[in-house]
PDB file of N, CA and C in Angstrom:
ATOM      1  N   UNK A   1      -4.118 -15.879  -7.443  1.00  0.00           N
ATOM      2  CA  UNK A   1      -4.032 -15.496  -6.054  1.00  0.00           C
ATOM      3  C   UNK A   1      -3.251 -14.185  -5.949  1.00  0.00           C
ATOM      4  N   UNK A   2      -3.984 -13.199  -5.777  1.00  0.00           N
ATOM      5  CA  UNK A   2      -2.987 -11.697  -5.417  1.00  0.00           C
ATOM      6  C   UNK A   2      -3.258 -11.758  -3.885  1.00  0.00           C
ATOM      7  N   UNK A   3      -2.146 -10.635  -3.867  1.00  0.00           N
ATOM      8  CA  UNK A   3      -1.692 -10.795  -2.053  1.00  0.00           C
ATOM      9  C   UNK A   3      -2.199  -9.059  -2.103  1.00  0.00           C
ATOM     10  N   UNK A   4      -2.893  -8.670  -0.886  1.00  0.00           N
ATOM     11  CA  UNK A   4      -3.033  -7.297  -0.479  1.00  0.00           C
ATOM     12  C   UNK A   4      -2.372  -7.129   0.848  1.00  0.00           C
ATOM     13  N   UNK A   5      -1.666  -6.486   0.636  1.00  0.00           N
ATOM     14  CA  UNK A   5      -0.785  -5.272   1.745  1.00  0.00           C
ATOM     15  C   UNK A   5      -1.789  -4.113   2.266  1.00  0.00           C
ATOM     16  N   UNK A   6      -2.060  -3.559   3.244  1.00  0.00           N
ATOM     17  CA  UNK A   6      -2.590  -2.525   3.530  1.00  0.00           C
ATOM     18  C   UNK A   6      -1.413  -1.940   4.716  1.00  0.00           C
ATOM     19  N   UNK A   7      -1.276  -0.726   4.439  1.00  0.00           N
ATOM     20  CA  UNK A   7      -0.145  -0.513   5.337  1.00  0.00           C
ATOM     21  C   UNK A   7      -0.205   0.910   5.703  1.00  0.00           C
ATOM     22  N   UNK A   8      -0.689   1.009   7.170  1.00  0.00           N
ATOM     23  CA  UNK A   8      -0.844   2.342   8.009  1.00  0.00           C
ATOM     24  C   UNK A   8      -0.015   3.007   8.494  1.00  0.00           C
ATOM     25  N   UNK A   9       0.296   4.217   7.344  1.00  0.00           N
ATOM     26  CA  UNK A   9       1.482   4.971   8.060  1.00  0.00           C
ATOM     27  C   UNK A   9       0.892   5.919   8.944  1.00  0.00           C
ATOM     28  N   UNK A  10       1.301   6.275  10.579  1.00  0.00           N
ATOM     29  CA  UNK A  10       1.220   7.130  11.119  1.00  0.00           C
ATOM     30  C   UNK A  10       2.013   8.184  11.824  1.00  0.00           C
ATOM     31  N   UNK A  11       2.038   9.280  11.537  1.00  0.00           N
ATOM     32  CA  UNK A  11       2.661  10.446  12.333  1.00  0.00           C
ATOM     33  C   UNK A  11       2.112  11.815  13.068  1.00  0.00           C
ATOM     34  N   UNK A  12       3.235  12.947  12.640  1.00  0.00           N
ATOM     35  CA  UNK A  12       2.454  13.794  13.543  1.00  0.00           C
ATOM     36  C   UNK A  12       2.628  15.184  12.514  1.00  0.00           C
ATOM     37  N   UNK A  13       1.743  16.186  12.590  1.00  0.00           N
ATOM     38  CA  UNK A  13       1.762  17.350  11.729  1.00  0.00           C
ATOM     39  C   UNK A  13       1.747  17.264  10.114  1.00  0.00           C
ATOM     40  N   UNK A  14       0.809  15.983   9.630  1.00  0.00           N
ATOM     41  CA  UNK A  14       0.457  15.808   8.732  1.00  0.00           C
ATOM     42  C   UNK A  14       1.732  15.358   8.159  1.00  0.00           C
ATOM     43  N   UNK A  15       2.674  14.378   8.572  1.00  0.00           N
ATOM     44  CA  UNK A  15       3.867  14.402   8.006  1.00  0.00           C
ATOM     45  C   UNK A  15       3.572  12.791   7.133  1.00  0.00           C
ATOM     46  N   UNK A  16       2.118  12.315   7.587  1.00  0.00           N
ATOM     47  CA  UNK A  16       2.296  10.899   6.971  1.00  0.00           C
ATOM     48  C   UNK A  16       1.123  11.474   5.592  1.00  0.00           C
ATOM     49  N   UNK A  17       0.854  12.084   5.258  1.00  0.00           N
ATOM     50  CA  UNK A  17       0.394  12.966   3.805  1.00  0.00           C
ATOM     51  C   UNK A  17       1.665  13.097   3.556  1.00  0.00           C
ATOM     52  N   UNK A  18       2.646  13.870   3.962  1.00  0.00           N
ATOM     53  CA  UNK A  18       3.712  14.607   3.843  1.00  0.00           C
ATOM     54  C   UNK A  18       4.408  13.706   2.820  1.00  0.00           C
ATOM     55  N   UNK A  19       4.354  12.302   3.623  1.00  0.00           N
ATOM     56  CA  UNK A  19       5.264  10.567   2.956  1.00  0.00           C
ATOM     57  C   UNK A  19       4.611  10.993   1.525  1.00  0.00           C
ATOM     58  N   UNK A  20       3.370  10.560   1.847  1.00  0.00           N
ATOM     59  CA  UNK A  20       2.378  10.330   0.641  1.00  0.00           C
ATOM     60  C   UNK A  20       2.283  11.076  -0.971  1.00  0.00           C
ATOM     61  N   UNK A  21       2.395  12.166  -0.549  1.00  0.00           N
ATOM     62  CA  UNK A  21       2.388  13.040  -1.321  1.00  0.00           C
ATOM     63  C   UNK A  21       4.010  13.595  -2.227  1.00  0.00           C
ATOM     64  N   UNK A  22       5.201  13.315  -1.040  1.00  0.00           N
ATOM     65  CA  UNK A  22       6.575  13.318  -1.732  1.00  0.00           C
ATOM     66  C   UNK A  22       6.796  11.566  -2.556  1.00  0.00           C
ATOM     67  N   UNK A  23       6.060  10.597  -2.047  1.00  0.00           N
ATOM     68  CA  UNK A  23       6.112   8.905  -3.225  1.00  0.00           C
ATOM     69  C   UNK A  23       5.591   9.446  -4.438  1.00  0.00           C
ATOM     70  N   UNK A  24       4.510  10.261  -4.599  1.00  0.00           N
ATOM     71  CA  UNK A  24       4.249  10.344  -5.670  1.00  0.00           C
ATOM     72  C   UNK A  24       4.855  11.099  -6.498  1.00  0.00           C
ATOM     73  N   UNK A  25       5.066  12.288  -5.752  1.00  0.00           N
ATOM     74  CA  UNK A  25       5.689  13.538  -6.312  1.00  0.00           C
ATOM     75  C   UNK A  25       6.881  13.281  -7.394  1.00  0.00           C
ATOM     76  N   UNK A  26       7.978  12.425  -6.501  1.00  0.00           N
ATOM     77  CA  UNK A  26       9.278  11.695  -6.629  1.00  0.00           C
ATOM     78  C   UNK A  26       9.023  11.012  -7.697  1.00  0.00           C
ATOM     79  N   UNK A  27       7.817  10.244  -8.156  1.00  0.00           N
ATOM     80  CA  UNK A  27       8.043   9.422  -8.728  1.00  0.00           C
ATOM     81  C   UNK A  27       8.438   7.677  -8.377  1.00  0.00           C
ATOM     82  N   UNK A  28       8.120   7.949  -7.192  1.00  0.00           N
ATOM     83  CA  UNK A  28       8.589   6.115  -6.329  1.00  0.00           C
ATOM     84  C   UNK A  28       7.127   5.586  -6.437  1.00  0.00           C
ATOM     85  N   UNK A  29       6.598   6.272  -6.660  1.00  0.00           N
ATOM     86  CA  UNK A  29       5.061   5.568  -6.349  1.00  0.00           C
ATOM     87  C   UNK A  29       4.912   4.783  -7.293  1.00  0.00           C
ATOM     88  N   UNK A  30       5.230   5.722  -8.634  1.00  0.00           N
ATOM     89  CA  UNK A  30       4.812   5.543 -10.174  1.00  0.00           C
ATOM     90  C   UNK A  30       5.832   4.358 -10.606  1.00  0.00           C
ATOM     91  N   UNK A  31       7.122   4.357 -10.364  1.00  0.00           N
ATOM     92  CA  UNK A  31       7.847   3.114 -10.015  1.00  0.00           C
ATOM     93  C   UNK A  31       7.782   1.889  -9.919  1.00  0.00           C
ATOM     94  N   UNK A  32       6.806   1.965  -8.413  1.00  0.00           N
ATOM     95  CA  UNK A  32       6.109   0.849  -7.608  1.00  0.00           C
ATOM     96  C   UNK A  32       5.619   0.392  -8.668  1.00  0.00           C
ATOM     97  N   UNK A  33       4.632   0.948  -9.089  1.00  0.00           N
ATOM     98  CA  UNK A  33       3.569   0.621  -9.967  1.00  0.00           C
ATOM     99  C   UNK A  33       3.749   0.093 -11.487  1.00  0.00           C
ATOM    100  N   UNK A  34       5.094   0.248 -11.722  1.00  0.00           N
ATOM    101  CA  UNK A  34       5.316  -0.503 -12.970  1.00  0.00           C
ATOM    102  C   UNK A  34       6.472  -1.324 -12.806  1.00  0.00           C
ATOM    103  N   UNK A  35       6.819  -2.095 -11.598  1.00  0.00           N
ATOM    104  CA  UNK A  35       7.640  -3.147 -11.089  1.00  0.00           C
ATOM    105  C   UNK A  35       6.464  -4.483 -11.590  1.00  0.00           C
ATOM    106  N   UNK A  36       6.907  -5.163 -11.833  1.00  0.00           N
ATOM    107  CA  UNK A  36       6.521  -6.936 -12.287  1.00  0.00           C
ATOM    108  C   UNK A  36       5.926  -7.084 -11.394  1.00  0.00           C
ATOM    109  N   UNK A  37       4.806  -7.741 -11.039  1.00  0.00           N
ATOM    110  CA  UNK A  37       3.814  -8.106 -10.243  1.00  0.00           C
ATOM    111  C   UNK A  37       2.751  -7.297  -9.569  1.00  0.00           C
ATOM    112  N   UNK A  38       3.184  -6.155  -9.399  1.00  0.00           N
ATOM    113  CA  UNK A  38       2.531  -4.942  -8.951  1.00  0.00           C
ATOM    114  C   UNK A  38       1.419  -4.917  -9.650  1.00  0.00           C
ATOM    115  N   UNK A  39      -0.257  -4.969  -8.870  1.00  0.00           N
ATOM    116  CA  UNK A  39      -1.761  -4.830  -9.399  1.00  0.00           C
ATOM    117  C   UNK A  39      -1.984  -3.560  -9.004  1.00  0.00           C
ATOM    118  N   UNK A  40      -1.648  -3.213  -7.774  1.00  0.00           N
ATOM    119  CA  UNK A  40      -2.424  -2.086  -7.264  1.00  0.00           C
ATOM    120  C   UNK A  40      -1.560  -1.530  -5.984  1.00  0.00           C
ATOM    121  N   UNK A  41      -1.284   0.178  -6.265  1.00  0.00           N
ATOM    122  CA  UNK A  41      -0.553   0.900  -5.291  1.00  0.00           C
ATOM    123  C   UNK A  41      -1.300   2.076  -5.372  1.00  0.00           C
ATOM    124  N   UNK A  42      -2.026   2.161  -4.073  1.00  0.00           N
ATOM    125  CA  UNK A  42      -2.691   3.021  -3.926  1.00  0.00           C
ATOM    126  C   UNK A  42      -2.497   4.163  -2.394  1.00  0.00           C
ATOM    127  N   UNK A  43      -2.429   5.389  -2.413  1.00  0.00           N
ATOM    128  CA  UNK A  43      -2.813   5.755  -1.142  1.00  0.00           C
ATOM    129  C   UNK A  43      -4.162   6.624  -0.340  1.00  0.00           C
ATOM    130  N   UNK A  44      -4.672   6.083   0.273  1.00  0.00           N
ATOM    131  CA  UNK A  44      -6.162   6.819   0.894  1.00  0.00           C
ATOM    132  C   UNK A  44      -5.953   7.500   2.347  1.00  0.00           C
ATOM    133  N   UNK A  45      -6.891   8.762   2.687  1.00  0.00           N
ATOM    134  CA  UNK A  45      -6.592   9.331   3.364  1.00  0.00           C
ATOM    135  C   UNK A  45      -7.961   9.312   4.870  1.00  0.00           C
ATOM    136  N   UNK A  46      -7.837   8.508   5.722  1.00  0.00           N
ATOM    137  CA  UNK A  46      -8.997   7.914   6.509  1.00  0.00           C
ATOM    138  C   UNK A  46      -9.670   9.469   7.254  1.00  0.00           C
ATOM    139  N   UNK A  47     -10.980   9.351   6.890  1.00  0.00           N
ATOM    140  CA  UNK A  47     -11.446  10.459   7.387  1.00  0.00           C
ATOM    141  C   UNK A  47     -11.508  11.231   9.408  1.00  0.00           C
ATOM    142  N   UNK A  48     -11.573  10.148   9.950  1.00  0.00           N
ATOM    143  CA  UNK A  48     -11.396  10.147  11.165  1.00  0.00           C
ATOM    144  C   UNK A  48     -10.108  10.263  11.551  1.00  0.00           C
ATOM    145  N   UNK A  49      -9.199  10.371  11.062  1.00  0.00           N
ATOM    146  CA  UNK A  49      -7.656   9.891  11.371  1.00  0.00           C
ATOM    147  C   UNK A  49      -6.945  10.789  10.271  1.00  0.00           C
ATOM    148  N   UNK A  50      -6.307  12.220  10.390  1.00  0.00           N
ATOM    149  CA  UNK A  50      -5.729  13.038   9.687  1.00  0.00           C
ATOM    150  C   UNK A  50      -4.250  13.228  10.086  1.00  0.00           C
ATOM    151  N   UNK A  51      -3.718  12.356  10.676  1.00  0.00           N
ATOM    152  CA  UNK A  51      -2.364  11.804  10.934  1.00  0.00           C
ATOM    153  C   UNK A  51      -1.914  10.274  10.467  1.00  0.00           C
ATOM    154  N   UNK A  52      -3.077   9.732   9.902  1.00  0.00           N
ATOM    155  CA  UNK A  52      -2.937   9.019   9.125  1.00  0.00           C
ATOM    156  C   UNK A  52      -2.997   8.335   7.608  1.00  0.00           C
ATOM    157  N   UNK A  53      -2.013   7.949   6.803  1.00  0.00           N
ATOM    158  CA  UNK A  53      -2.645   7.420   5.398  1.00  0.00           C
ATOM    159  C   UNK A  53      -2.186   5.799   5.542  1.00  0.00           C
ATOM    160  N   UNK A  54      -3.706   5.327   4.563  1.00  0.00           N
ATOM    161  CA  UNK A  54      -3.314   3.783   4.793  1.00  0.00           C
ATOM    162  C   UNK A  54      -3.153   3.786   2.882  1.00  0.00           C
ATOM    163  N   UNK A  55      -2.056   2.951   2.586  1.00  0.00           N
ATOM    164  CA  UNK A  55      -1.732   2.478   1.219  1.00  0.00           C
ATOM    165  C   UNK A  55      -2.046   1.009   0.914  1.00  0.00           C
ATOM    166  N   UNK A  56      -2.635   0.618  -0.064  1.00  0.00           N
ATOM    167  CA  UNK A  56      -3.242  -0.320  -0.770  1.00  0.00           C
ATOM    168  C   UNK A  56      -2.273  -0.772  -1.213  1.00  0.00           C
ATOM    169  N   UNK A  57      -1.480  -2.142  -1.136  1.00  0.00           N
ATOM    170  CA  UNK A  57      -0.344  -2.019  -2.409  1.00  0.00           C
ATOM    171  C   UNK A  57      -0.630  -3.906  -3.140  1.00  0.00           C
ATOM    172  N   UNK A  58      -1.379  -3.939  -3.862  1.00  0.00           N
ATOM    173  CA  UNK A  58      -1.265  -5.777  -4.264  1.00  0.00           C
ATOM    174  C   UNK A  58      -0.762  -5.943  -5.074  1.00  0.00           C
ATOM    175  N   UNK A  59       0.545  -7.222  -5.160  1.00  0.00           N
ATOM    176  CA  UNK A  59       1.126  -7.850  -5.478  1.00  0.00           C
ATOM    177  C   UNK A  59       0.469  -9.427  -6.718  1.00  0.00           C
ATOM    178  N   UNK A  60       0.559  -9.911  -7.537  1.00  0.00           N
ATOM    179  CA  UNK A  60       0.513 -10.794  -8.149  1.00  0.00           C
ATOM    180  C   UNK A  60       0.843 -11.965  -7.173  1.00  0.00           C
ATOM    181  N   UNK A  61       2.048 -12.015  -6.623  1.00  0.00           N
ATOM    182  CA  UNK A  61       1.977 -13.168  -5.719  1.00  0.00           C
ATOM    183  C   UNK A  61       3.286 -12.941  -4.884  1.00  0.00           C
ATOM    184  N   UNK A  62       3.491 -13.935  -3.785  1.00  0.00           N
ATOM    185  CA  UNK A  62       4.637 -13.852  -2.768  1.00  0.00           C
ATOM    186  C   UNK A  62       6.075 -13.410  -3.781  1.00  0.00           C
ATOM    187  N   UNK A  63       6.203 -14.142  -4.801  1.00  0.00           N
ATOM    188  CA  UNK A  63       7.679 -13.770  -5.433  1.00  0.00           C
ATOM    189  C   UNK A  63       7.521 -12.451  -5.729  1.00  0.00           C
ATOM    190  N   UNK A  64       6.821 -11.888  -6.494  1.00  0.00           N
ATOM    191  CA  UNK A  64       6.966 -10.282  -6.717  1.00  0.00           C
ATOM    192  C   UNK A  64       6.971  -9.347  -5.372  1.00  0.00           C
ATOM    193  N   UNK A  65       6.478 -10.059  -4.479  1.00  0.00           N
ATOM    194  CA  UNK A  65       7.025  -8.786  -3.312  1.00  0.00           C
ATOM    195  C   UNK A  65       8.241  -9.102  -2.707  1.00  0.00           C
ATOM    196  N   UNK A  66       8.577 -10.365  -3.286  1.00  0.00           N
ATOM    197  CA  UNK A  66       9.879 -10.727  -2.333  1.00  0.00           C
ATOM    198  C   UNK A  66      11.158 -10.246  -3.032  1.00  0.00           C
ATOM    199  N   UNK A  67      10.686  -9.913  -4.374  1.00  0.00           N
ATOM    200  CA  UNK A  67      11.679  -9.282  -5.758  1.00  0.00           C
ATOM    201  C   UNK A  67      11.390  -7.674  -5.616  1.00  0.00           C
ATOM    202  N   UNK A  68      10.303  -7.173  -5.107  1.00  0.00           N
ATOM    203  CA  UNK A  68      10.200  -5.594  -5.086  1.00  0.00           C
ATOM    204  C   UNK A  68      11.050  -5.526  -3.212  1.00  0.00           C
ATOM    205  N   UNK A  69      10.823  -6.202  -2.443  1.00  0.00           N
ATOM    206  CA  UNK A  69      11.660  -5.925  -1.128  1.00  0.00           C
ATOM    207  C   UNK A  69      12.920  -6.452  -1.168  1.00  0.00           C
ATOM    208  N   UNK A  70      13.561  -6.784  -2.178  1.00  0.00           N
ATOM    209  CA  UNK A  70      14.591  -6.614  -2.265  1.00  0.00           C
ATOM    210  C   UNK A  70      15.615  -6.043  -3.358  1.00  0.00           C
ATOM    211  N   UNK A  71      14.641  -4.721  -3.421  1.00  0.00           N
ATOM    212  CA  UNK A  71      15.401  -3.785  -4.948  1.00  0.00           C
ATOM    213  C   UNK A  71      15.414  -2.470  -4.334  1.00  0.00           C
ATOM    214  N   UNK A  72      16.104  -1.606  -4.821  1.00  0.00           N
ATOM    215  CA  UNK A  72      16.767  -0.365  -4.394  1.00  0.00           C
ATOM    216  C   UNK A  72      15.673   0.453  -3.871  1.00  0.00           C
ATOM    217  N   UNK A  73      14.527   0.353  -4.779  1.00  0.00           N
ATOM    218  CA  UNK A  73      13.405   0.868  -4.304  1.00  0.00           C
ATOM    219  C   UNK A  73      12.752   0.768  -2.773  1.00  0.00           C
ATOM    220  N   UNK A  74      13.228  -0.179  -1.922  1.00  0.00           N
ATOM    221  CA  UNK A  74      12.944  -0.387  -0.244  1.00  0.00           C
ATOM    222  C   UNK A  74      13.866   0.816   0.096  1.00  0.00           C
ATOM    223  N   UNK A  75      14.841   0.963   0.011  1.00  0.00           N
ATOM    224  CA  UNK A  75      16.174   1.846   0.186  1.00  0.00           C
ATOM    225  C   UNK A  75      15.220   3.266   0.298  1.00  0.00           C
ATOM    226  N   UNK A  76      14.839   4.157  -0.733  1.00  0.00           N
ATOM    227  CA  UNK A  76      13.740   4.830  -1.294  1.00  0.00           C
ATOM    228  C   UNK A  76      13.103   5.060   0.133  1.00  0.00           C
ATOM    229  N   UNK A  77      12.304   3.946  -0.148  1.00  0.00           N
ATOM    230  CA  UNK A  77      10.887   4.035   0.770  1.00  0.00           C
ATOM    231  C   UNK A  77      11.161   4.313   2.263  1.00  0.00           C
ATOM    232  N   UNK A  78      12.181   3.413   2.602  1.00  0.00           N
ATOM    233  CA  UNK A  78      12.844   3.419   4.295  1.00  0.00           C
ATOM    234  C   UNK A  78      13.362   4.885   4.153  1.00  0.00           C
ATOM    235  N   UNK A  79      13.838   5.337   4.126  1.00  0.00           N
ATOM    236  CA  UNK A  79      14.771   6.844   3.606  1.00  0.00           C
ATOM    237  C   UNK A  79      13.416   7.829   4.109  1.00  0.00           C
ATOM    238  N   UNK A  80      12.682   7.847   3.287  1.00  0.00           N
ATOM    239  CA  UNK A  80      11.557   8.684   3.145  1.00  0.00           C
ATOM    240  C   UNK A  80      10.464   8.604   4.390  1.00  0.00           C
ATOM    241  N   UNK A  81      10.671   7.311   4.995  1.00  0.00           N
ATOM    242  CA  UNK A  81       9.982   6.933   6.065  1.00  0.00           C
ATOM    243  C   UNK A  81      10.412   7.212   7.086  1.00  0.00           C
ATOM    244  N   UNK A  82      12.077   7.411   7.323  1.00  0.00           N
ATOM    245  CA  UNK A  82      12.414   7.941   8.036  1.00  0.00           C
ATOM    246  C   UNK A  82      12.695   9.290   8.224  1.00  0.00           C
ATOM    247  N   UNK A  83      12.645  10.133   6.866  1.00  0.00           N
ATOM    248  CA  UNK A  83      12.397  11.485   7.131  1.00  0.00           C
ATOM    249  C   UNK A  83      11.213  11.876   7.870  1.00  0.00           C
ATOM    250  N   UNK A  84       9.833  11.345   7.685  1.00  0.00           N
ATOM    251  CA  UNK A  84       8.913  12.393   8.185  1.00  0.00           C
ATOM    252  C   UNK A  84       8.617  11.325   9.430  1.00  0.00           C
ATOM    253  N   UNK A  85       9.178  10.438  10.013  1.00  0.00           N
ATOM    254  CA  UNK A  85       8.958   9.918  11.373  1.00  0.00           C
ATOM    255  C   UNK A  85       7.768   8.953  11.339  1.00  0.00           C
ATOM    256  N   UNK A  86       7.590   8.173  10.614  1.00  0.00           N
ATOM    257  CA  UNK A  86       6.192   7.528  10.285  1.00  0.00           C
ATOM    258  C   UNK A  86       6.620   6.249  10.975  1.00  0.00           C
ATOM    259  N   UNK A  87       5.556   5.513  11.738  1.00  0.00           N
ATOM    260  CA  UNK A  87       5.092   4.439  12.080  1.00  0.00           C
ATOM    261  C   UNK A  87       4.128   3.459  11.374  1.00  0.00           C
ATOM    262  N   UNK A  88       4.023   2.094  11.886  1.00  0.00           N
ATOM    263  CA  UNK A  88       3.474   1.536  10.601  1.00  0.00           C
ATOM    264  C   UNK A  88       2.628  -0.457  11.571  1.00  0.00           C
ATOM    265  N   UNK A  89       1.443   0.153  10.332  1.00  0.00           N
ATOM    266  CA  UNK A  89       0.923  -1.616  10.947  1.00  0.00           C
ATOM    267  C   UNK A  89       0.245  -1.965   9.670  1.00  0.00           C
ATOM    268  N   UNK A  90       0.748  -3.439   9.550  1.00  0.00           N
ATOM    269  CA  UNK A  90       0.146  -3.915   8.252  1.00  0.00           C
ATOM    270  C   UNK A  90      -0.904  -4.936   8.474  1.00  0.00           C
ATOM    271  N   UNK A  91      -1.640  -4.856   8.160  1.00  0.00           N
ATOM    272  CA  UNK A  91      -2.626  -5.809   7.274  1.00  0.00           C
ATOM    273  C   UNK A  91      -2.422  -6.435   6.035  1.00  0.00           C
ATOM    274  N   UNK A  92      -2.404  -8.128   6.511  1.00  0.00           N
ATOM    275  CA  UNK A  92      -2.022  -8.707   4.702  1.00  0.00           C
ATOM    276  C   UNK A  92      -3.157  -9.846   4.649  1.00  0.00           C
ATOM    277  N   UNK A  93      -3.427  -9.983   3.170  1.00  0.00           N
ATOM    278  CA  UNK A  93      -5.190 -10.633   2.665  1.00  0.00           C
ATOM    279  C   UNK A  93      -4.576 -11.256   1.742  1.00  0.00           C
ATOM    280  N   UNK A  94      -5.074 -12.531   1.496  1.00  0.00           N
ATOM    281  CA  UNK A  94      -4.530 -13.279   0.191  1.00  0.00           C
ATOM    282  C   UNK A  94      -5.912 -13.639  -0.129  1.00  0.00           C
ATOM    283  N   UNK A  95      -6.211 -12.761  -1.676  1.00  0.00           N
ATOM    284  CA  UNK A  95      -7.395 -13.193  -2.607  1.00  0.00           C
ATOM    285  C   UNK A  95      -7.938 -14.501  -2.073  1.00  0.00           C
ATOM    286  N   UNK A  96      -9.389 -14.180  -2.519  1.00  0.00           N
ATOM    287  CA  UNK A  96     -10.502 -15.831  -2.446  1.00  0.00           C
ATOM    288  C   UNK A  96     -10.515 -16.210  -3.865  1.00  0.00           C
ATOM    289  N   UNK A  97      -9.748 -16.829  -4.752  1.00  0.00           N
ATOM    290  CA  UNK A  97      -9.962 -16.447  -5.994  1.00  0.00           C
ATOM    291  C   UNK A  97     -11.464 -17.300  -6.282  1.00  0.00           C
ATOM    292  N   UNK A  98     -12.064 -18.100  -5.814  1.00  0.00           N
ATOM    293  CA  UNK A  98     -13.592 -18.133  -5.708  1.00  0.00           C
ATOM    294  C   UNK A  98     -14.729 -17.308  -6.056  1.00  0.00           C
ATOM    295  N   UNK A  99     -14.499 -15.647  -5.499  1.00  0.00           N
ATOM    296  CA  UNK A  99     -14.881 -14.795  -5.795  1.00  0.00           C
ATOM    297  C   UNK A  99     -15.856 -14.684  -4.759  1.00  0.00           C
ATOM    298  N   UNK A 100     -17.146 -14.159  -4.795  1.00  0.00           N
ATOM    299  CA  UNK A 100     -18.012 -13.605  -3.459  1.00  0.00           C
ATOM    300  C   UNK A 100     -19.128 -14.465  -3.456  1.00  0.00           C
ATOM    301  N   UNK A 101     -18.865 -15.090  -1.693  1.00  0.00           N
ATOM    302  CA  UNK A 101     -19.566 -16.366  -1.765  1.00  0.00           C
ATOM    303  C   UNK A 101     -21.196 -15.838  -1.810  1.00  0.00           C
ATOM    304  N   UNK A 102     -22.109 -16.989  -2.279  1.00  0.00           N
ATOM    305  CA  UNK A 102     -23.286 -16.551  -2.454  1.00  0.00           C
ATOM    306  C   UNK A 102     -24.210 -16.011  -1.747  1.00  0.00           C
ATOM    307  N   UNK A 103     -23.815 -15.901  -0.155  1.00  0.00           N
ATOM    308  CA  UNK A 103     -24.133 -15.530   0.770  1.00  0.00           C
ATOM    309  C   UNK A 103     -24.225 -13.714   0.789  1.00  0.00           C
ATOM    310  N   UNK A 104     -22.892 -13.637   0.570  1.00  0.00           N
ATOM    311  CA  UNK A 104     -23.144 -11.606   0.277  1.00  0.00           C
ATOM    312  C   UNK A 104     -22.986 -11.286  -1.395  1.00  0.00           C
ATOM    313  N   UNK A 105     -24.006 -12.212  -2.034  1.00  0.00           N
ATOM    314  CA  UNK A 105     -23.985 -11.765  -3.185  1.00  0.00           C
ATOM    315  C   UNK A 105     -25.333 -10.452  -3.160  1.00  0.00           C
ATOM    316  N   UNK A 106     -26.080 -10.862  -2.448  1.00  0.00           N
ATOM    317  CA  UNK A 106     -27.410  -9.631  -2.167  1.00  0.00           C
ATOM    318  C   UNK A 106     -27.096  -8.364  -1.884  1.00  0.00           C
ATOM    319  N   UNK A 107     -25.620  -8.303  -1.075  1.00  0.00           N
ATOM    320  CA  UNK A 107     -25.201  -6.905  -0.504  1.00  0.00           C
ATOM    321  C   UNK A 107     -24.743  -6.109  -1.927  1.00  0.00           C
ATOM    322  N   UNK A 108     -24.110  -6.776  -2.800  1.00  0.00           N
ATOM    323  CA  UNK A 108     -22.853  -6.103  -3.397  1.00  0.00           C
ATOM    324  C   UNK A 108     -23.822  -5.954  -5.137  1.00  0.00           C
ATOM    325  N   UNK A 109     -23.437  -4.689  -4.991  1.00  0.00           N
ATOM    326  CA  UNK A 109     -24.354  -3.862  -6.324  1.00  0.00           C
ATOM    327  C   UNK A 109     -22.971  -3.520  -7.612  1.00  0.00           C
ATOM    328  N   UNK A 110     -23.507  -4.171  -8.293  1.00  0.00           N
ATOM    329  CA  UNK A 110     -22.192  -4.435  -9.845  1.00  0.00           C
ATOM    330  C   UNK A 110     -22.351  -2.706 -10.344  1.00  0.00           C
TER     331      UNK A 110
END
């Protein structure tokens, strides 16, 4: 069971790229990404919406995010979030570990 986070940062004058682009830069991203449980930290840039980036971030399960939100690295992230003024709405998905019911197996091309 992995847990997906999707999490919409928004601001103004491209300042939520701005986030995006100083996590990686810094090195917090790369971080993220080799913390215990961490599958996937990603950030995408929505084509309609250029004040906005939404980040991908999945977790292995509830304990590893409850062990990454409470390590120095939140400190980091809040800091940085509050430099460029970003706002935020999450979306959270917990895997089907079932996999894709047979119903939209016709849609989805391997």
């Amino acid at each position: 069971m992995a847990i997906s986070v999707n999490i919409y940062y928004s601001g103004k004058d491209g300042n939520a790229k701005k986030f995006a682009e100083e996590m990686e830069s810094s090195g917090t991203a790369a971080a993220i990404r080799a913390e215990d449980g961490n599958e996937r930290y990603e950030y995408f840039f929505p084509k309609n919406d250029p004040e906005t980036v939404l980040l991908i971030d999945v977790w292995k399960d509830q304990k590893a995010i409850d062990v990454h939100h409470a390590s120095p690295m939140m400190e980091k992230i809040s800091a940085l979030r509050n430099k460029y003024d970003l706002h935020m709405k999450v979306e959270r998905y917990i895997s089907d570990e079932g996999g894709v019911p047979n119903s939209d197996e016709k849609f989805i091309r391997s």
